[in-house]
PDB file of N, CA and C in Angstrom:
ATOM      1  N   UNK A   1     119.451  74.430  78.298  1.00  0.00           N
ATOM      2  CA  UNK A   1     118.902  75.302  79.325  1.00  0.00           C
ATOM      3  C   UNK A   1     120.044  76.047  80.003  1.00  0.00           C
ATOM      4  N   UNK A   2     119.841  77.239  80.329  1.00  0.00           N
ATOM      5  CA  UNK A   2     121.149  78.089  80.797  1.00  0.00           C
ATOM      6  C   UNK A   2     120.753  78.007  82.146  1.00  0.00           C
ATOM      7  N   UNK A   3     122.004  78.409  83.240  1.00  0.00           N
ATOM      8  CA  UNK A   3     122.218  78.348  84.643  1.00  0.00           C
ATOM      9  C   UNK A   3     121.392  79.449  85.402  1.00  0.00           C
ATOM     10  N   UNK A   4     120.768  80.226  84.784  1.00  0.00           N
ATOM     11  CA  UNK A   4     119.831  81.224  85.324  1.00  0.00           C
ATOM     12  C   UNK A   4     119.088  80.740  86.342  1.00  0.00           C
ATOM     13  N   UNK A   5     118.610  81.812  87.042  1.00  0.00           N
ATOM     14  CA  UNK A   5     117.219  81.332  87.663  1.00  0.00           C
ATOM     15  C   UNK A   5     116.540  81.194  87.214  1.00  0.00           C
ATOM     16  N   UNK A   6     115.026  80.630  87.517  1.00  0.00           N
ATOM     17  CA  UNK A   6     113.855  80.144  86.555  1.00  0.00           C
ATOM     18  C   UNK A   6     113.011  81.603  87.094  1.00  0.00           C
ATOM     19  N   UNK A   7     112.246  81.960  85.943  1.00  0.00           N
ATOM     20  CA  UNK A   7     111.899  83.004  85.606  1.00  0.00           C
ATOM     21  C   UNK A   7     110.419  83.017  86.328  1.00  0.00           C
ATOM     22  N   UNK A   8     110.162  82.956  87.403  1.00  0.00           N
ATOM     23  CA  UNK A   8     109.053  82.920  88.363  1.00  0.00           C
ATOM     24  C   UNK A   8     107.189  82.764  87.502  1.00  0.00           C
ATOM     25  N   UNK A   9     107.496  83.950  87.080  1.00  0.00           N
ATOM     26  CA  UNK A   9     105.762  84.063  86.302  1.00  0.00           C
ATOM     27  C   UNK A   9     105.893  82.860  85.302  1.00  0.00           C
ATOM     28  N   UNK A  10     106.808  82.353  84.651  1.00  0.00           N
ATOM     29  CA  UNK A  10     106.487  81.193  84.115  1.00  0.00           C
ATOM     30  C   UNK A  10     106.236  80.023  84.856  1.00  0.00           C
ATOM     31  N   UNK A  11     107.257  79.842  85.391  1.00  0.00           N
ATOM     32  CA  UNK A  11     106.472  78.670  86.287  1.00  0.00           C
ATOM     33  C   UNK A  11     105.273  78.925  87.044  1.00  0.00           C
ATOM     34  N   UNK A  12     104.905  79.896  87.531  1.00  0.00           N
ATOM     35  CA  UNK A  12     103.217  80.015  87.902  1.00  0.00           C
ATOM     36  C   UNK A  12     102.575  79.985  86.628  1.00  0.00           C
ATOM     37  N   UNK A  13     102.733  80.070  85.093  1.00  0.00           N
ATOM     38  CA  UNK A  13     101.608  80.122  84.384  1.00  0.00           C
ATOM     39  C   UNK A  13     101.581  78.312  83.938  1.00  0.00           C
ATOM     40  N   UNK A  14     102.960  78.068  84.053  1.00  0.00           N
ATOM     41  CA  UNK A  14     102.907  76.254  83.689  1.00  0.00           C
ATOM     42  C   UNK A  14     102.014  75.347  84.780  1.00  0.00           C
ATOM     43  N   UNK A  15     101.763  75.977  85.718  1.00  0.00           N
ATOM     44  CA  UNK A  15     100.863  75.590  87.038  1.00  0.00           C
ATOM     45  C   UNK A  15      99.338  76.079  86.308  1.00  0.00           C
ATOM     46  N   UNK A  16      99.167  77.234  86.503  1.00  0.00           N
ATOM     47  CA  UNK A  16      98.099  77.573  86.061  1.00  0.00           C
ATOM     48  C   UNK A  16      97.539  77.118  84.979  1.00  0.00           C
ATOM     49  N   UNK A  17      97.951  76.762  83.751  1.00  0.00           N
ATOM     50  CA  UNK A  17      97.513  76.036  82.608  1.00  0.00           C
ATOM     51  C   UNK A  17      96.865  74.362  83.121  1.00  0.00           C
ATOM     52  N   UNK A  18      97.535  73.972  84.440  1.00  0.00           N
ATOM     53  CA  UNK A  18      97.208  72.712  84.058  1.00  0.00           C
ATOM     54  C   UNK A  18      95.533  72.815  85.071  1.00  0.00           C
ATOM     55  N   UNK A  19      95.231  74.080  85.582  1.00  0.00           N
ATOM     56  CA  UNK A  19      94.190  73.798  86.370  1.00  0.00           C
ATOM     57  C   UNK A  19      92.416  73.623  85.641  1.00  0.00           C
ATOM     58  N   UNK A  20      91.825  72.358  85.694  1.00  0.00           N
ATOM     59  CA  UNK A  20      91.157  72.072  85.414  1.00  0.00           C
ATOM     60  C   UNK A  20      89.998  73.215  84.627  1.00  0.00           C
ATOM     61  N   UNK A  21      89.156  73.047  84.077  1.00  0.00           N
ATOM     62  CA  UNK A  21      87.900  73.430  83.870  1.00  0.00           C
ATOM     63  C   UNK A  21      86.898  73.436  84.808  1.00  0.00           C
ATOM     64  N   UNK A  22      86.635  74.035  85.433  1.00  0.00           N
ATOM     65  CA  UNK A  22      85.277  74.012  86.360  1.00  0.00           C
ATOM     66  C   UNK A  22      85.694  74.247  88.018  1.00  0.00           C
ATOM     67  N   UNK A  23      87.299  74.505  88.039  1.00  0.00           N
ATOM     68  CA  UNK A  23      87.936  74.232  89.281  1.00  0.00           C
ATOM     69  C   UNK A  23      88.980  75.679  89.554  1.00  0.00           C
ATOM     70  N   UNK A  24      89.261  75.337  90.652  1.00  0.00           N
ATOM     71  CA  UNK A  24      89.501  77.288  90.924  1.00  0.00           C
ATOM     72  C   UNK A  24      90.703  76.259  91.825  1.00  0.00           C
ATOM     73  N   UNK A  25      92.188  77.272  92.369  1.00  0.00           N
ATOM     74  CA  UNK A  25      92.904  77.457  93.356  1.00  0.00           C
ATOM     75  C   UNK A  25      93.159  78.651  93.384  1.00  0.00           C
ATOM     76  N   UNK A  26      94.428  79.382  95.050  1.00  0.00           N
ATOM     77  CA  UNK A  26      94.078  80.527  95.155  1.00  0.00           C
ATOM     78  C   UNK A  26      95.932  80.884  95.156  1.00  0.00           C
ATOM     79  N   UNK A  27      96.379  81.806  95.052  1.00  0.00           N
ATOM     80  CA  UNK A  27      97.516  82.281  95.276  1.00  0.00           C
ATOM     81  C   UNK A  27      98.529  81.395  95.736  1.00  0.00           C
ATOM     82  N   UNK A  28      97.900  81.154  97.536  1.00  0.00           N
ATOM     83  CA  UNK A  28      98.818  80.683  98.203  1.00  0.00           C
ATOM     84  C   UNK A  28      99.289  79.272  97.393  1.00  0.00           C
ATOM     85  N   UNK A  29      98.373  78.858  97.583  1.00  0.00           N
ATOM     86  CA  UNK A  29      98.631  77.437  97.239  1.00  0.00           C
ATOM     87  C   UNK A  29      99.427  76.990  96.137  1.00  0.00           C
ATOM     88  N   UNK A  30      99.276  78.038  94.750  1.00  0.00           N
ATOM     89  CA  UNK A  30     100.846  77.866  93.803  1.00  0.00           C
ATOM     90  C   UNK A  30     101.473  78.393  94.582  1.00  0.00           C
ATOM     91  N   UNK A  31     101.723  79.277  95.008  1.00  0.00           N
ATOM     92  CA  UNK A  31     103.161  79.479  95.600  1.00  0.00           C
ATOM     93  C   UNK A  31     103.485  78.607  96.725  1.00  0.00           C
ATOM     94  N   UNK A  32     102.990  78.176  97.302  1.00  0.00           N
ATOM     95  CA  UNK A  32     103.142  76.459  98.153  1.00  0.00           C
ATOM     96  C   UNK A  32     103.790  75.761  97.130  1.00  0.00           C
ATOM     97  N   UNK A  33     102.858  75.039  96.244  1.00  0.00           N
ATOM     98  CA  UNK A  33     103.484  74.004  95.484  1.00  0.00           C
ATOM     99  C   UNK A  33     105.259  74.096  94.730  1.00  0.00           C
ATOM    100  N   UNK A  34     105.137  75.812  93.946  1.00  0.00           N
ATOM    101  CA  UNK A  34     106.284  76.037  93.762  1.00  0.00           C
ATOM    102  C   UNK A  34     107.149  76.265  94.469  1.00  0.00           C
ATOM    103  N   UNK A  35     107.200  76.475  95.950  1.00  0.00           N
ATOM    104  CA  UNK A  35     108.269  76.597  96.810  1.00  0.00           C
ATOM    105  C   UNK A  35     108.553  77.887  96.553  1.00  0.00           C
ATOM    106  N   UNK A  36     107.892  79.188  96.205  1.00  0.00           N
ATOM    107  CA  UNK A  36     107.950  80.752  95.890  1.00  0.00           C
ATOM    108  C   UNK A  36     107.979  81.386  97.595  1.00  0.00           C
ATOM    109  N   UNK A  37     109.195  81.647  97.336  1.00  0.00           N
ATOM    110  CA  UNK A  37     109.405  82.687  98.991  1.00  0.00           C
ATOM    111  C   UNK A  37     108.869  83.474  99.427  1.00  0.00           C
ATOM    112  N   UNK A  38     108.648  84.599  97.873  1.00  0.00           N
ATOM    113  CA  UNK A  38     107.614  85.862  98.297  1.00  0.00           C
ATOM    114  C   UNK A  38     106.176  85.546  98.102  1.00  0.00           C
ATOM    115  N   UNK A  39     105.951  83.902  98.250  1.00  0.00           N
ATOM    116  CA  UNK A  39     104.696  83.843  98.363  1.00  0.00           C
ATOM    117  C   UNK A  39     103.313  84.037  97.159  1.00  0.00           C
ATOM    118  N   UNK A  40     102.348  83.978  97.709  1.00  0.00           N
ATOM    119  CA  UNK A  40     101.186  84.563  97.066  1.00  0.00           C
ATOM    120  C   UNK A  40     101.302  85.678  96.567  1.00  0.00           C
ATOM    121  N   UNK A  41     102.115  87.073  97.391  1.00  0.00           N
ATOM    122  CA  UNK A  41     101.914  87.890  96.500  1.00  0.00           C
ATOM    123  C   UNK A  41     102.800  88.128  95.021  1.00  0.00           C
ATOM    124  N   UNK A  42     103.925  87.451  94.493  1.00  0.00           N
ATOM    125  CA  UNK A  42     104.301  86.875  93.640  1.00  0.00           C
ATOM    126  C   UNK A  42     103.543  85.889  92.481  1.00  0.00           C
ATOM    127  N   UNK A  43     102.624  85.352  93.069  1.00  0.00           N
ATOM    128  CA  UNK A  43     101.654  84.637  92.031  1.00  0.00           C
ATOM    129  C   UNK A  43     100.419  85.881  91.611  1.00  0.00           C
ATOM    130  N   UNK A  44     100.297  86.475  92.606  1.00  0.00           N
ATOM    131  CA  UNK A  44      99.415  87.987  91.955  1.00  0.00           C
ATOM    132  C   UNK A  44      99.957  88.613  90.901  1.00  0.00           C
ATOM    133  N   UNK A  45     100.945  88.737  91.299  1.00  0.00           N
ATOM    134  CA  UNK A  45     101.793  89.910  89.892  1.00  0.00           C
ATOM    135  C   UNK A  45     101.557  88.827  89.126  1.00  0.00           C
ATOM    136  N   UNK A  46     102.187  87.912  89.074  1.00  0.00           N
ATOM    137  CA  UNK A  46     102.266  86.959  87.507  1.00  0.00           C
ATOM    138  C   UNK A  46     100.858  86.876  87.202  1.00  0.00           C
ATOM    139  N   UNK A  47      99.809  86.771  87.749  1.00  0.00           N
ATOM    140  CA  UNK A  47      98.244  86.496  87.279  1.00  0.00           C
ATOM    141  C   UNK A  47      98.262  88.051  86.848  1.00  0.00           C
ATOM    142  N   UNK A  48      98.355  89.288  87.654  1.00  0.00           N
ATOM    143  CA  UNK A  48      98.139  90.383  86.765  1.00  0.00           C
ATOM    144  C   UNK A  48      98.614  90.772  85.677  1.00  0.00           C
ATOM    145  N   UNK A  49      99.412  89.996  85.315  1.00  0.00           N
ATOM    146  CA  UNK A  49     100.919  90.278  83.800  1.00  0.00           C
ATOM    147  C   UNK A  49      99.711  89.261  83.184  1.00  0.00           C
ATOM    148  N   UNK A  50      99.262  88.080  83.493  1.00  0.00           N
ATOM    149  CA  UNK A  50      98.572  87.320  82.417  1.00  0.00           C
ATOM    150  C   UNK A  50      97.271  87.389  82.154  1.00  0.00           C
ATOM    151  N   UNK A  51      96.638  88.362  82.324  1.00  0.00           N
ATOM    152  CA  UNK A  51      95.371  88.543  82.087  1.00  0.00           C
ATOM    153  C   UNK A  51      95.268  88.828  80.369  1.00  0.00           C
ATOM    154  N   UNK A  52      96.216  89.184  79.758  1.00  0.00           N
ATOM    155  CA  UNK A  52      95.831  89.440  78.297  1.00  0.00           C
ATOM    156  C   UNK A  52      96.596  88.344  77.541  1.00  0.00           C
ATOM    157  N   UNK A  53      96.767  87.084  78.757  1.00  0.00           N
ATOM    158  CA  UNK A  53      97.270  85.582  77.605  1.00  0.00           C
ATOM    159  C   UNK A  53      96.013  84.934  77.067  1.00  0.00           C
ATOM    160  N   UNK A  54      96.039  85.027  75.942  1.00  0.00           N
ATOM    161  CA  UNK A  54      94.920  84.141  76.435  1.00  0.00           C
ATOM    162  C   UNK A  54      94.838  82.661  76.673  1.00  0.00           C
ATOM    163  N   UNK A  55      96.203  82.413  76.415  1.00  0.00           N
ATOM    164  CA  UNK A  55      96.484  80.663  76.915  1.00  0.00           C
ATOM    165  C   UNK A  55      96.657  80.617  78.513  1.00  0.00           C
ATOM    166  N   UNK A  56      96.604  81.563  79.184  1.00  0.00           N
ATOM    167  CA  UNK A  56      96.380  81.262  80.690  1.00  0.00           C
ATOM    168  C   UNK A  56      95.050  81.342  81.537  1.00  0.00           C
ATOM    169  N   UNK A  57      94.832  80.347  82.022  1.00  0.00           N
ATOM    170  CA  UNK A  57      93.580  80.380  82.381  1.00  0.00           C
ATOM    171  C   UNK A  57      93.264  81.205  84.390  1.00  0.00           C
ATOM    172  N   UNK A  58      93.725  82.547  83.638  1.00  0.00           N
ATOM    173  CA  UNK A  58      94.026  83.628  85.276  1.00  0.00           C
ATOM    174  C   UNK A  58      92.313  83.752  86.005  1.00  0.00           C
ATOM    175  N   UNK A  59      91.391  83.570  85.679  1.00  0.00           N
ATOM    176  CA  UNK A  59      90.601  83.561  86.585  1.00  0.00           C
ATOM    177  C   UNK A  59      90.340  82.096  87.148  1.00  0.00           C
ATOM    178  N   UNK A  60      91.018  80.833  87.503  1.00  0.00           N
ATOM    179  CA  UNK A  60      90.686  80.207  88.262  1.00  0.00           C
ATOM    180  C   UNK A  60      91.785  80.615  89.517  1.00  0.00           C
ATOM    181  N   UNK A  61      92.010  81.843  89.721  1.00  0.00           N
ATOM    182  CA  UNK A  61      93.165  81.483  90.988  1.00  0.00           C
ATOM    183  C   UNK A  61      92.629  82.554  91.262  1.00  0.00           C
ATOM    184  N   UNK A  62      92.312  82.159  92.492  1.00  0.00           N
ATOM    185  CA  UNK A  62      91.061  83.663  93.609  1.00  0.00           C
ATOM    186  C   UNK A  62      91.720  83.786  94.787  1.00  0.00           C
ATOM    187  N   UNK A  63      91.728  84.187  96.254  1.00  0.00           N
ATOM    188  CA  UNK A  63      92.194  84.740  96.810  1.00  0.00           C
ATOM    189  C   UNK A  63      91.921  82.553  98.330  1.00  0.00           C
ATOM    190  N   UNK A  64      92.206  82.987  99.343  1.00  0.00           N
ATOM    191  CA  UNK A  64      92.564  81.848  99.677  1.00  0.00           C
ATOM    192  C   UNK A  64      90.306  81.728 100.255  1.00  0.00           C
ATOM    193  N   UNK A  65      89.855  82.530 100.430  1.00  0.00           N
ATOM    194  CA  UNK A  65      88.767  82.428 101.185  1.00  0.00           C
ATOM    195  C   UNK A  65      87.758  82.373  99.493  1.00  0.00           C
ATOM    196  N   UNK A  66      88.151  82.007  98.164  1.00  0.00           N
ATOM    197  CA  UNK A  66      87.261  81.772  97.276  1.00  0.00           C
ATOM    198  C   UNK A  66      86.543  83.086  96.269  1.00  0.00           C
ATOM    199  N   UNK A  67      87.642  84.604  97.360  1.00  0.00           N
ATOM    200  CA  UNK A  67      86.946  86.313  96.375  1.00  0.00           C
ATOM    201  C   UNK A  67      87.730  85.995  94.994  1.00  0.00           C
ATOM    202  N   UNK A  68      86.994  86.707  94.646  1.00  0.00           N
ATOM    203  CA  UNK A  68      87.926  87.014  93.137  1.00  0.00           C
ATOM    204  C   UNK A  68      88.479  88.621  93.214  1.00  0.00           C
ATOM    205  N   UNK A  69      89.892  88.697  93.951  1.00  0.00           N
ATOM    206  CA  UNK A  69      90.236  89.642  94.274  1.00  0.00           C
ATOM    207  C   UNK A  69      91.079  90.237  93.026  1.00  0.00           C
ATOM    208  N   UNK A  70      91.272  89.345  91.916  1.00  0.00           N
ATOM    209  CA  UNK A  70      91.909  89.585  90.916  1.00  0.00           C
ATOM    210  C   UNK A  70      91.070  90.306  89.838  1.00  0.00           C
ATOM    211  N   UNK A  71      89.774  90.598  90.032  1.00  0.00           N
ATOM    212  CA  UNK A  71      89.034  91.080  89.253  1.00  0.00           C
ATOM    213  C   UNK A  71      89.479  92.328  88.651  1.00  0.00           C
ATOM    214  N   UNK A  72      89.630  93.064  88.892  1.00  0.00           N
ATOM    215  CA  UNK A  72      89.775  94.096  88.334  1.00  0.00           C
ATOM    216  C   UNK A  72      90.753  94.600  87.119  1.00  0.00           C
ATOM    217  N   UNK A  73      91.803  93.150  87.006  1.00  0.00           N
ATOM    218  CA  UNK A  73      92.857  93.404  86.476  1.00  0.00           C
ATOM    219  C   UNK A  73      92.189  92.763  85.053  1.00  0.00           C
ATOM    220  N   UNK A  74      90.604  92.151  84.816  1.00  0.00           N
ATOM    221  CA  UNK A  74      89.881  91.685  84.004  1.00  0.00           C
ATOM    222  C   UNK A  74      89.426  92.532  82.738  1.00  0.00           C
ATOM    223  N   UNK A  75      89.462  93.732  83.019  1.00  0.00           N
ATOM    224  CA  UNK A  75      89.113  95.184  81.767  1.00  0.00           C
ATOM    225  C   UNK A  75      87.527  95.410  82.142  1.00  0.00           C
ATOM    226  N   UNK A  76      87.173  94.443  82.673  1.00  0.00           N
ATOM    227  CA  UNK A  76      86.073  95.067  83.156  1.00  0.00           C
ATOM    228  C   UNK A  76      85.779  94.381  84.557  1.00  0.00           C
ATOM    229  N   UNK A  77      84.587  94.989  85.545  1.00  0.00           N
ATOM    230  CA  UNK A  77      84.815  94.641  87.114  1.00  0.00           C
ATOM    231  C   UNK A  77      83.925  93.129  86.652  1.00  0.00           C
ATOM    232  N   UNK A  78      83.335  92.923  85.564  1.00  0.00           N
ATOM    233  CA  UNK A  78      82.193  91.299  85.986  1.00  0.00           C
ATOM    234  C   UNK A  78      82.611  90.578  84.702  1.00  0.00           C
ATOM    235  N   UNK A  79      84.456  90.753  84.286  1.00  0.00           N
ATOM    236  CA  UNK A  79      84.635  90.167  83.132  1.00  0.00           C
ATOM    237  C   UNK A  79      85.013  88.144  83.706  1.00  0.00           C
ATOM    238  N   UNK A  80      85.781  88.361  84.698  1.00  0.00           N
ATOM    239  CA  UNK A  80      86.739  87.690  85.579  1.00  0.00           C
ATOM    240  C   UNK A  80      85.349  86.317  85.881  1.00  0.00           C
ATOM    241  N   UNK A  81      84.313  86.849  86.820  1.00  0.00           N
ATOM    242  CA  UNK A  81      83.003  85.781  86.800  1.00  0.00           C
ATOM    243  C   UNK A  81      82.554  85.643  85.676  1.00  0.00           C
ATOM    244  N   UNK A  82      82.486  86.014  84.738  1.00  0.00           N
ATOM    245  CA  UNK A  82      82.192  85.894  83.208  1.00  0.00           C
ATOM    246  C   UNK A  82      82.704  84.270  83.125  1.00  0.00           C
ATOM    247  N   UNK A  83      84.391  84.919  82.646  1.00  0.00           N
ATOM    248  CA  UNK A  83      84.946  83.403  82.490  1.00  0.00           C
ATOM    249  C   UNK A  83      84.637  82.650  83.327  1.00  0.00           C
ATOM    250  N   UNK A  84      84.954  82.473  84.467  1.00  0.00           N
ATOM    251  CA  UNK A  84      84.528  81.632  85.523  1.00  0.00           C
ATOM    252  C   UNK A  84      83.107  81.056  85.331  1.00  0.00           C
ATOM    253  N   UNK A  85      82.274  81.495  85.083  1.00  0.00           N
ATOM    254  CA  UNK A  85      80.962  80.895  85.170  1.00  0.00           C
ATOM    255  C   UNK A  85      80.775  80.193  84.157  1.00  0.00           C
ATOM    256  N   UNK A  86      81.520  80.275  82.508  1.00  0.00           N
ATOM    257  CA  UNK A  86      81.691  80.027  81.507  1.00  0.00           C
ATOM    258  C   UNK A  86      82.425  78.218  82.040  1.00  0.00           C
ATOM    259  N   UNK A  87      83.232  78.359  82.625  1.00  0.00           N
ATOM    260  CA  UNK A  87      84.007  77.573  83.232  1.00  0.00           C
ATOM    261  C   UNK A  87      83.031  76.527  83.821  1.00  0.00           C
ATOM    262  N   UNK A  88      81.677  77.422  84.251  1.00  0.00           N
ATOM    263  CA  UNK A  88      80.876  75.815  85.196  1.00  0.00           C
ATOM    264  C   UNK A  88      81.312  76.597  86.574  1.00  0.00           C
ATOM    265  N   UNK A  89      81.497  77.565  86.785  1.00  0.00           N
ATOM    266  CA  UNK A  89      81.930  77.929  88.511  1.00  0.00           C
ATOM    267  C   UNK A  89      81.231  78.810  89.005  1.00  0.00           C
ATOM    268  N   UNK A  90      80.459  78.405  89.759  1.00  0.00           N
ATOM    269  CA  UNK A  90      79.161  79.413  90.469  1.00  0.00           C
ATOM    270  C   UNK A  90      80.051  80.681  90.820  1.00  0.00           C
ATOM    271  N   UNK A  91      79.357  81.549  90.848  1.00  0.00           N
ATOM    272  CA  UNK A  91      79.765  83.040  91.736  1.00  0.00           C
ATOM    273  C   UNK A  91      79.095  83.121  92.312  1.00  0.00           C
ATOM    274  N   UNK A  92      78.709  83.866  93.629  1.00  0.00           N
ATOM    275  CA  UNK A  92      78.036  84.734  93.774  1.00  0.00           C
ATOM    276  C   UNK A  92      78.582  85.783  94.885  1.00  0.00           C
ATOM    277  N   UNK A  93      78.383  87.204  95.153  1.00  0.00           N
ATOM    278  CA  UNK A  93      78.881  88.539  95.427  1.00  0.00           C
ATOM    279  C   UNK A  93      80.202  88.252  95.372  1.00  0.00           C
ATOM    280  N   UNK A  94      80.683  88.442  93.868  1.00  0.00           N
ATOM    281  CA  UNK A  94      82.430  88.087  94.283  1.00  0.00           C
ATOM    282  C   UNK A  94      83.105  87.201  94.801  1.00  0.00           C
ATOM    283  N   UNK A  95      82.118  85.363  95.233  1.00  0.00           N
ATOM    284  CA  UNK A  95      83.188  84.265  95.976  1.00  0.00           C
ATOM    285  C   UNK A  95      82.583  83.423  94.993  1.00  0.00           C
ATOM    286  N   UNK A  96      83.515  82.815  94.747  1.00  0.00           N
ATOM    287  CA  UNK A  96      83.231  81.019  94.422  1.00  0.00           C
ATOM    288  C   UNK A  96      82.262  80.642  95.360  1.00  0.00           C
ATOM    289  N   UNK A  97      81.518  80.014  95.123  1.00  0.00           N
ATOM    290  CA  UNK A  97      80.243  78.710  95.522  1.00  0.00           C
ATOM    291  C   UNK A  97      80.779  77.292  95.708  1.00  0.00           C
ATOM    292  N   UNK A  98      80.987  76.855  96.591  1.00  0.00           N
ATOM    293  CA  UNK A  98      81.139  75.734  96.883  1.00  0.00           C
ATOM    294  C   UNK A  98      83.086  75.302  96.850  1.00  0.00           C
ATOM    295  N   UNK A  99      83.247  76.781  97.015  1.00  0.00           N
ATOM    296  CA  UNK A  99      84.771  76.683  96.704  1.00  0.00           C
ATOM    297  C   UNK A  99      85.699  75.692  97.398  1.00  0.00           C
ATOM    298  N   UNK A 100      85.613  74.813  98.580  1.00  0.00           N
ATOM    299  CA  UNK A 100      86.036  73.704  98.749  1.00  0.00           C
ATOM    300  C   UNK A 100      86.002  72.548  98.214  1.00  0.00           C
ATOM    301  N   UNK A 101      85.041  72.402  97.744  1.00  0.00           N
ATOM    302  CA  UNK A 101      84.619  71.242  96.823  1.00  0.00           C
ATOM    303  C   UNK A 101      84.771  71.152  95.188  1.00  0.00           C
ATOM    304  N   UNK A 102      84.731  72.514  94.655  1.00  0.00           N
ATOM    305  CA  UNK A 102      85.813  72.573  93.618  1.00  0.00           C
ATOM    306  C   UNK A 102      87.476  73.171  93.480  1.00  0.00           C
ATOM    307  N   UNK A 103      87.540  73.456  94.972  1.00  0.00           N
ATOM    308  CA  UNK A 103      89.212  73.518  94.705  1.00  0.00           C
ATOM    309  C   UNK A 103      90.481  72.802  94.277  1.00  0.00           C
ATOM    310  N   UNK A 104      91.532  72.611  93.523  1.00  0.00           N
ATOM    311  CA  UNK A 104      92.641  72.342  92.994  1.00  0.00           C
ATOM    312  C   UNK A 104      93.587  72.573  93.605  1.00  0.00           C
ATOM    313  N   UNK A 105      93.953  71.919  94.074  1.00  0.00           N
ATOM    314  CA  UNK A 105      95.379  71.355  94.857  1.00  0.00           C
ATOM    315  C   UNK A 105      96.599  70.919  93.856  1.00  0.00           C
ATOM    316  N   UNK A 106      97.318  71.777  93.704  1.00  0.00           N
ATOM    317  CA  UNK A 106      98.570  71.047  92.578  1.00  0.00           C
ATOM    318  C   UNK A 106      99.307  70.311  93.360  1.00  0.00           C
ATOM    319  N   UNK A 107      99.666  70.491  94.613  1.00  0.00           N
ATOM    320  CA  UNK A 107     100.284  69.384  95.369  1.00  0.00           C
ATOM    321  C   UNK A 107      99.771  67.354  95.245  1.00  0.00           C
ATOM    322  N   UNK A 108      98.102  68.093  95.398  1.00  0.00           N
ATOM    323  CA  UNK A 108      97.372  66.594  95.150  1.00  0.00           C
ATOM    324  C   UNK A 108      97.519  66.409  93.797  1.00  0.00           C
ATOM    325  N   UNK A 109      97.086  67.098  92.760  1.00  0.00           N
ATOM    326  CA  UNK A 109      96.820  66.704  91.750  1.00  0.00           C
ATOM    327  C   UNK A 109      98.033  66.696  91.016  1.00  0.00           C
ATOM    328  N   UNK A 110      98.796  67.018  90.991  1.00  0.00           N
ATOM    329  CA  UNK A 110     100.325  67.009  90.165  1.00  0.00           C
ATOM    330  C   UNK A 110     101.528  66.231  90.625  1.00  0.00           C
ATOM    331  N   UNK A 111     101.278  66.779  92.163  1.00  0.00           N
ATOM    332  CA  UNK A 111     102.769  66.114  93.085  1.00  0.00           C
ATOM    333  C   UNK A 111     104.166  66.292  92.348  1.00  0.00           C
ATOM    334  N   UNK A 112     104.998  65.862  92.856  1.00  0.00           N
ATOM    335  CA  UNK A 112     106.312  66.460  93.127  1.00  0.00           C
ATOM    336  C   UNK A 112     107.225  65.053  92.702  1.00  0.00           C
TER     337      UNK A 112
END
């Protein structure tokens, strides 16, 4: 491994891969877990760069109140709840359903 810095959008997509099926987190909260300075909006760009992985699973990470503010970066505006619902994750007008109760905590669920 070389002395570089670690290359940010990867470590948000090694986060993002591990988030469950049926379970959503939102910006902040990877960039919490990773200790990311510029924050949430740093985990946006990397979710908008990964929308055409298809090994990343970019629609479980929605905005902190449960929108799917990332939609658009989907190719189409109702592709994003597509997956998601595919997933087992209610929508409805653009929020997660019950989004406390299926939220993902990498702090809880991964720890440090």
């Amino acid at each position: 491994m070389n002395s570089e810095k670690p290359n940010y959008f990867d470590l948000v997509y090694q986060v993002v891969r591990e988030i469950p099926k049926g379970r959503v987190t939102s910006y902040g909260t990877i960039a919490h877990y990773l200790g990311l300075k510029s924050g949430a909006r740093m985990v946006g760009y990397a979710m908008n760069a990964a929308h055409a992985m298809p090994d990343i699973p970019a629609q479980r990470v929605v905005n902190r109140q449960g929108l799917l503010t990332g939609k658009n970066h989907f190719g189409t505006p109702t592709r994003m709840q597509e997956l998601l619902e595919a997933d087992g994750v209610k929508v409805e007008n653009d929020r997660v359903i019950d989004f406390e109760k299926i939220f993902w905590d990498p702090d809880k669920e991964l720890g440090l």
